[in-house]
C-alpha atoms as a PDB file:
ATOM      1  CA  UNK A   1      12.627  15.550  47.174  1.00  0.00           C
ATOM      2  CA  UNK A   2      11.721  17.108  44.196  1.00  0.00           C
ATOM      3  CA  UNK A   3      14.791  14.861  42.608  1.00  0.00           C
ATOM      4  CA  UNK A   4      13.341  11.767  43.435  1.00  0.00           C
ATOM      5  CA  UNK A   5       9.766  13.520  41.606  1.00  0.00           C
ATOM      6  CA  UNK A   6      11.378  14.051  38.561  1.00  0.00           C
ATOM      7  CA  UNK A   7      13.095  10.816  38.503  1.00  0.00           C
ATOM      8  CA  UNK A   8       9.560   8.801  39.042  1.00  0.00           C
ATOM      9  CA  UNK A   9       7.848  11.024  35.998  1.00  0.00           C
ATOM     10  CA  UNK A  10      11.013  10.255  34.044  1.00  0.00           C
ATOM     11  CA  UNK A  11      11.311   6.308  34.563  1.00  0.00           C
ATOM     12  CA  UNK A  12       7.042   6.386  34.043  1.00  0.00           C
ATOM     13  CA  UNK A  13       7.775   8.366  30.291  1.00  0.00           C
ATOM     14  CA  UNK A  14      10.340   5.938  29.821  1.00  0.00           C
ATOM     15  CA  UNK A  15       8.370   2.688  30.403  1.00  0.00           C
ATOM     16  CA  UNK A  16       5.292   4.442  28.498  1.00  0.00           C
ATOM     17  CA  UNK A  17       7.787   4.742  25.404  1.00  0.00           C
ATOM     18  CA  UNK A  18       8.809   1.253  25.828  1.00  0.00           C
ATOM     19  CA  UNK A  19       5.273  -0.205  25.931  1.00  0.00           C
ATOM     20  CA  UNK A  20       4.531   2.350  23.366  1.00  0.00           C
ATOM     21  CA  UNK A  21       6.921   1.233  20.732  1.00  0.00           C
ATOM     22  CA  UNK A  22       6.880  -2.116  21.798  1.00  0.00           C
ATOM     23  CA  UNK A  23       2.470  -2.151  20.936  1.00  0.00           C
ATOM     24  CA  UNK A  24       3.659  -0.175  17.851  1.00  0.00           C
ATOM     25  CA  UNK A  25       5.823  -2.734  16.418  1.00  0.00           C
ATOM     26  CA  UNK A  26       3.281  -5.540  16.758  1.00  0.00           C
ATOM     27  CA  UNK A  27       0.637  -3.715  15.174  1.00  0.00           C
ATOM     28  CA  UNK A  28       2.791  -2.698  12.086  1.00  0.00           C
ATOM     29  CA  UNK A  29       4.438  -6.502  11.604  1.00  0.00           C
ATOM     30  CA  UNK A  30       0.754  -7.564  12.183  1.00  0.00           C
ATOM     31  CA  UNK A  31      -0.543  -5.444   9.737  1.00  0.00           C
ATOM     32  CA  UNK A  32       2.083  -5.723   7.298  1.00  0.00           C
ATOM     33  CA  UNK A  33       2.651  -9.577   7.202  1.00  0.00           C
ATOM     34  CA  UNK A  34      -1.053 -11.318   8.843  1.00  0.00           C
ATOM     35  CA  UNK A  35      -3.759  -8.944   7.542  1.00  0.00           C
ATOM     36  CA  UNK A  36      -5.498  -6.000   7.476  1.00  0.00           C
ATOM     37  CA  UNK A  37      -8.394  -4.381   7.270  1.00  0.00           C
ATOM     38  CA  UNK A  38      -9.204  -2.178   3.643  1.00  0.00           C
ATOM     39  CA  UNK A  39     -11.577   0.204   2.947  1.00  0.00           C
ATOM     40  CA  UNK A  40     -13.931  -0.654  -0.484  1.00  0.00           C
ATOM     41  CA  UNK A  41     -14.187   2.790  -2.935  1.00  0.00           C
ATOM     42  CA  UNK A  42     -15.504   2.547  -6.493  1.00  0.00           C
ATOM     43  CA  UNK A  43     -18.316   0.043  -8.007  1.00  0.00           C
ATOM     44  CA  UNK A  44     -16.510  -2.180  -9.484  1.00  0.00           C
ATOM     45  CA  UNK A  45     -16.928  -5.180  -7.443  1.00  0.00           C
ATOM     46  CA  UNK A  46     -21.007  -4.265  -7.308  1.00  0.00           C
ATOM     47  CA  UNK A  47     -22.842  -6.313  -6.632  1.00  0.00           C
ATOM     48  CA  UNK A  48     -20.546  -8.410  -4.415  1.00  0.00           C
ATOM     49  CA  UNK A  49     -18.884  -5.787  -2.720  1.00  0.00           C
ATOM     50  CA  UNK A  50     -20.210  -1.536  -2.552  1.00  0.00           C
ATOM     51  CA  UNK A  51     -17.900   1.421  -1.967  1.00  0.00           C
ATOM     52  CA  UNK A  52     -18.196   1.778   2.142  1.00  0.00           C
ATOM     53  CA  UNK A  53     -17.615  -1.763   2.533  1.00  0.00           C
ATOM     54  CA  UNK A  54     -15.069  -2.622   5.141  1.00  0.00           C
ATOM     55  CA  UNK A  55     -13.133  -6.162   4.061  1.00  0.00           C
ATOM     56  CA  UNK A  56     -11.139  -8.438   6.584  1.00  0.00           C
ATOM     57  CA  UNK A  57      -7.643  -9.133   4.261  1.00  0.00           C
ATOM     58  CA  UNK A  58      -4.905 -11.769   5.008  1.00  0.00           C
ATOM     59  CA  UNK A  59      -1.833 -12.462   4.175  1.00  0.00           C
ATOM     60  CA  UNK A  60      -0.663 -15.648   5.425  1.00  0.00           C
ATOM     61  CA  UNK A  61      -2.285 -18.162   2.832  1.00  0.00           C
ATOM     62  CA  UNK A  62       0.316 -17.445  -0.437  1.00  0.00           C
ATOM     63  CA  UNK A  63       2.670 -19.153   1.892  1.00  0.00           C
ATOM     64  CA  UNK A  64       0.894 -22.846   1.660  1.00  0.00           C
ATOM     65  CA  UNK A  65      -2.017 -22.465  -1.252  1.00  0.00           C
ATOM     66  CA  UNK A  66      -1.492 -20.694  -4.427  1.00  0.00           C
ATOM     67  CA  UNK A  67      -4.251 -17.917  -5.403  1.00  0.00           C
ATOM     68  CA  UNK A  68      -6.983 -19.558  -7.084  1.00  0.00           C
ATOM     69  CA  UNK A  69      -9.869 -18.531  -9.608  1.00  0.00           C
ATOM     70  CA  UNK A  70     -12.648 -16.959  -7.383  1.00  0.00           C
ATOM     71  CA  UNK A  71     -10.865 -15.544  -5.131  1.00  0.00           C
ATOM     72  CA  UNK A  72     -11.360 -11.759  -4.283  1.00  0.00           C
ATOM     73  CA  UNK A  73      -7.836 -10.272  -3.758  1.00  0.00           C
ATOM     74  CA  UNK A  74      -6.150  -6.887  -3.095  1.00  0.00           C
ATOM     75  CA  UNK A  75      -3.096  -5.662  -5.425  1.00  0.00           C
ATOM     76  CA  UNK A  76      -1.502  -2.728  -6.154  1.00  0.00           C
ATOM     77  CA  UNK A  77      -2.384  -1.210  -9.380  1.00  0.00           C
ATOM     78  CA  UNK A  78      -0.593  -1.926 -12.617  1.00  0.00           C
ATOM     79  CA  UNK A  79      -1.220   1.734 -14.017  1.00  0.00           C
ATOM     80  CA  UNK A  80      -0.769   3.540 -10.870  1.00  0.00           C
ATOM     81  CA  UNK A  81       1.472   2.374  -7.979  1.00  0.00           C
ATOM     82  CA  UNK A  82       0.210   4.465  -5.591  1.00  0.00           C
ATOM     83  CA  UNK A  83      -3.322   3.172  -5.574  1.00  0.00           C
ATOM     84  CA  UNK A  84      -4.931  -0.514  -4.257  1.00  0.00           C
ATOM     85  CA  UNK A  85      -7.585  -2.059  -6.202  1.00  0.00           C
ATOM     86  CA  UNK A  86     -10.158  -5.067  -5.668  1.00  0.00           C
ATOM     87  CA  UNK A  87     -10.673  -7.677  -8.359  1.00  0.00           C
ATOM     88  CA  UNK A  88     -11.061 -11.486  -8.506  1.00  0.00           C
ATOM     89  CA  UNK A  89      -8.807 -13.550 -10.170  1.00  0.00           C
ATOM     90  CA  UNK A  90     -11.012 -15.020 -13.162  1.00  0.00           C
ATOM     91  CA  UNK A  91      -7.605 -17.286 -14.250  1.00  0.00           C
ATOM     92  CA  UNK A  92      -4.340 -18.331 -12.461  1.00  0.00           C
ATOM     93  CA  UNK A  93      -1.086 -19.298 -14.770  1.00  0.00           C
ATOM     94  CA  UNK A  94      -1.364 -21.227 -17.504  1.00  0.00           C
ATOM     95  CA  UNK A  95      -5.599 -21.372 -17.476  1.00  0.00           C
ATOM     96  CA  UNK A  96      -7.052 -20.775 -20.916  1.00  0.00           C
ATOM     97  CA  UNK A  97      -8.812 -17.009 -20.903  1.00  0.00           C
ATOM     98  CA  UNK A  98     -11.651 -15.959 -22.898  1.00  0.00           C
ATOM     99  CA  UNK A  99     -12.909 -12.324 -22.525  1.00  0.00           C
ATOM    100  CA  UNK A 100     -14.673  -9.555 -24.303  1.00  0.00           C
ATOM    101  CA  UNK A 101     -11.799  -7.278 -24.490  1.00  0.00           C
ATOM    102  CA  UNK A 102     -12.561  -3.669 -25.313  1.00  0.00           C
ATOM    103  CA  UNK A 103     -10.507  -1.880 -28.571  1.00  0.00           C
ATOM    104  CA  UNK A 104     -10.816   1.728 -28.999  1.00  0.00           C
ATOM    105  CA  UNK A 105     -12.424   2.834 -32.259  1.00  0.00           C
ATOM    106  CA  UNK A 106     -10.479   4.963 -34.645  1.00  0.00           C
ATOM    107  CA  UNK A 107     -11.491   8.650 -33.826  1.00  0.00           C
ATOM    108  CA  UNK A 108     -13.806  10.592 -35.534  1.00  0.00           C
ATOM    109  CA  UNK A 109     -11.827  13.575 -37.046  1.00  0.00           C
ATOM    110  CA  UNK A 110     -14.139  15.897 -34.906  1.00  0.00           C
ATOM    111  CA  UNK A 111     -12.425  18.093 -32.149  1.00  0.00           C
ATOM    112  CA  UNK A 112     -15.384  17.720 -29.861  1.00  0.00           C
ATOM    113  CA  UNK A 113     -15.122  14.546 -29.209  1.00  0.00           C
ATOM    114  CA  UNK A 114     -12.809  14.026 -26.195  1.00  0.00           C
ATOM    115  CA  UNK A 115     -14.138  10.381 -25.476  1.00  0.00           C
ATOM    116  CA  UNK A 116     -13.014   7.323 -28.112  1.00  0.00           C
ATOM    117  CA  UNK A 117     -15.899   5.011 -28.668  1.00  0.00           C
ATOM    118  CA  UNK A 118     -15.046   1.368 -27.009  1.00  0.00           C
ATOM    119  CA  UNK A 119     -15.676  -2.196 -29.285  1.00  0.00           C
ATOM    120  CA  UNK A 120     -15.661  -5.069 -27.169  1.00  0.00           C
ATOM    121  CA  UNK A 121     -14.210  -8.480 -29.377  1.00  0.00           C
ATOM    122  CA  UNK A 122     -13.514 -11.577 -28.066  1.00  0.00           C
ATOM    123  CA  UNK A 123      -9.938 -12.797 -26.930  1.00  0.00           C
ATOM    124  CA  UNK A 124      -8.561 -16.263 -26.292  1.00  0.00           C
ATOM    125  CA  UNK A 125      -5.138 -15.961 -24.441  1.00  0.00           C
ATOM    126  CA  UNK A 126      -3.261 -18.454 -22.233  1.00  0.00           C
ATOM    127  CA  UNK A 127      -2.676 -16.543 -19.026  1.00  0.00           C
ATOM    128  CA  UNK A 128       1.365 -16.678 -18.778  1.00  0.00           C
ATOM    129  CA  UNK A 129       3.586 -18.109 -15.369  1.00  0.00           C
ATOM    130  CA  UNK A 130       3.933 -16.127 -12.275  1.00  0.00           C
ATOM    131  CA  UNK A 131       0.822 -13.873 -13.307  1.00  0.00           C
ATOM    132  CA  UNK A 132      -3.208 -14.001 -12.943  1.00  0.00           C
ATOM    133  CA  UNK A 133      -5.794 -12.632 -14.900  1.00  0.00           C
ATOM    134  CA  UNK A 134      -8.405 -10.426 -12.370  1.00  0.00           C
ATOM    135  CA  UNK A 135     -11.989  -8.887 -13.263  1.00  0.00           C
ATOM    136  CA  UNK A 136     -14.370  -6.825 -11.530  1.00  0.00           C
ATOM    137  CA  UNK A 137     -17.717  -8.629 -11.060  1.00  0.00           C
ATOM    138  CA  UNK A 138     -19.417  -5.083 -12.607  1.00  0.00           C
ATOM    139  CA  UNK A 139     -17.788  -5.545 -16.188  1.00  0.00           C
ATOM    140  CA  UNK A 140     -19.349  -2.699 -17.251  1.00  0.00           C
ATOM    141  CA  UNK A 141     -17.314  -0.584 -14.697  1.00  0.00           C
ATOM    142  CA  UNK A 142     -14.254  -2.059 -14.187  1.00  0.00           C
ATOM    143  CA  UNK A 143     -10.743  -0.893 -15.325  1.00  0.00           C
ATOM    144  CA  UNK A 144      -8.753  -4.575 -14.994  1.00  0.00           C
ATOM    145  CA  UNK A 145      -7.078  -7.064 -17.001  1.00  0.00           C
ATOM    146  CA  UNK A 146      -9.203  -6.515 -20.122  1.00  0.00           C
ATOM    147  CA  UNK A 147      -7.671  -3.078 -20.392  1.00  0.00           C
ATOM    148  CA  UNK A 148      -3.969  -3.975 -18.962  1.00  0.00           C
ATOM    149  CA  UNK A 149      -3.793  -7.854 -19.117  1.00  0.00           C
ATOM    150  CA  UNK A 150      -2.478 -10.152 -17.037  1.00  0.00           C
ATOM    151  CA  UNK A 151      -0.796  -8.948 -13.649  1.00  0.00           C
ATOM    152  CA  UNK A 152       2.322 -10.469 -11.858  1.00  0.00           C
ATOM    153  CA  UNK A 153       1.405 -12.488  -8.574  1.00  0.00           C
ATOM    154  CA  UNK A 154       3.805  -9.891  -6.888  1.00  0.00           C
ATOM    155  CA  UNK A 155       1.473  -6.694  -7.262  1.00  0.00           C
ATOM    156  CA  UNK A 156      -0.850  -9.027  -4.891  1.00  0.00           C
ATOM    157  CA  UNK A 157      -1.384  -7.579  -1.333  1.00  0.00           C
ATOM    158  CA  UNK A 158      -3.558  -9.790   0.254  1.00  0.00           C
ATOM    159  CA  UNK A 159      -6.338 -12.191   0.034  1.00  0.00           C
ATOM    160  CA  UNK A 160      -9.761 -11.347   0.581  1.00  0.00           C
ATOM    161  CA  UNK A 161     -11.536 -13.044   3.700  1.00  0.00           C
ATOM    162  CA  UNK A 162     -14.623 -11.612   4.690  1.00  0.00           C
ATOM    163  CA  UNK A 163     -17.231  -8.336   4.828  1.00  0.00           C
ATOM    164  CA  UNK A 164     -16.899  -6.858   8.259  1.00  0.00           C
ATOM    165  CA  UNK A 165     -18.756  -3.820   7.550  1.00  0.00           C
ATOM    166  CA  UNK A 166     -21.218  -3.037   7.643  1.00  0.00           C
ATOM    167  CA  UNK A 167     -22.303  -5.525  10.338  1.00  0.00           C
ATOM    168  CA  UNK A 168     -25.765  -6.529   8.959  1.00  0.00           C
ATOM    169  CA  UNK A 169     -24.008  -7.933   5.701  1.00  0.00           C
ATOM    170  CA  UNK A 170     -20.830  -9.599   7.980  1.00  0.00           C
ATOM    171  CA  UNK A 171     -19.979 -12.443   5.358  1.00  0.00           C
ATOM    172  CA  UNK A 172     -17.326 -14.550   4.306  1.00  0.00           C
ATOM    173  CA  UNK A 173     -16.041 -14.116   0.469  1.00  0.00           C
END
């Protein structure tokens, strides 16, 4: 008796794992090849999009349209691998760019000055094949392409669909 107990709990832990790893698998593939859902930090998509927001991200589009100016996409960093950020593409390949694109100042020769002053000048640039050119709608706090120029269309994550959260401001972008 106590056989045929151990037996049932066994063949219920098995079919548990089973279901387990088979729900497992179709979230990840999910996830990793439809969409996904991302988490907005920092300000520099204010006032489109605020830290908190909660963004609705696919992945299925590159497949049949190319990216196109306006849209709002996710991509891993160009400085920093290990970090997402959220710009829109302001030109695709070969579009004609013109940007205020900041220059630091030559340094004072004082030691207490830790910060370089910034001089914004104005660039005209062909944006080159296989790449995009992506902004922050808050210029004024926004690390993007003016600082590290154009990025390759393979650092792009996912396409922006829509605000989820929070629910009173549930939009399309």
């Amino acid at each position: 008796m106590k056989m045929g107990m151990g037996y049932t709990v066994l063949s219920r832990l098995g079919t548990l794992a089973r279901y387990t790893i088979a729900y497992a698998s179709i979230t990840h593939c999910t996830f990793e090849y439809v969409g996904d859902f991302v988490l907005c930090k920092g300000p520099s998509m204010e006032p489109t999009l605020f830290s908190d927001n909660v963004l609705l991200t696919e992945r299925l589009s590159k497949h049949w349209r190319s990216y196109q100016s306006g849209d709002i996409i996710i991509a891993v960093s160009p400085v920093n691998a290990n970090q997402f950020i959220c710009k829109r593409i302001v030109a695709v390949s070969g579009e004609k760019i013109n940007t205020l694109k900041p220059h630091p100042l030559e340094a004072e020769s004082t030691s207490t000055s830790t910060k370089q002053p910034m001089e914004m000048s104005m660039v005209t640039d062909y944006v080159p094949r296989g790449c995009v050119w992506i902004e922050g709608d808050n210029k004024g706090n926004s690390s993007d392409s003016r600082y590290y120029g154009p990025i390759p269309l393979g650092l792009i994550r996912s396409r922006v669909v829509c605000r989820i959260w929070p629910l009173s401001e549930l939009t399309g972008l």
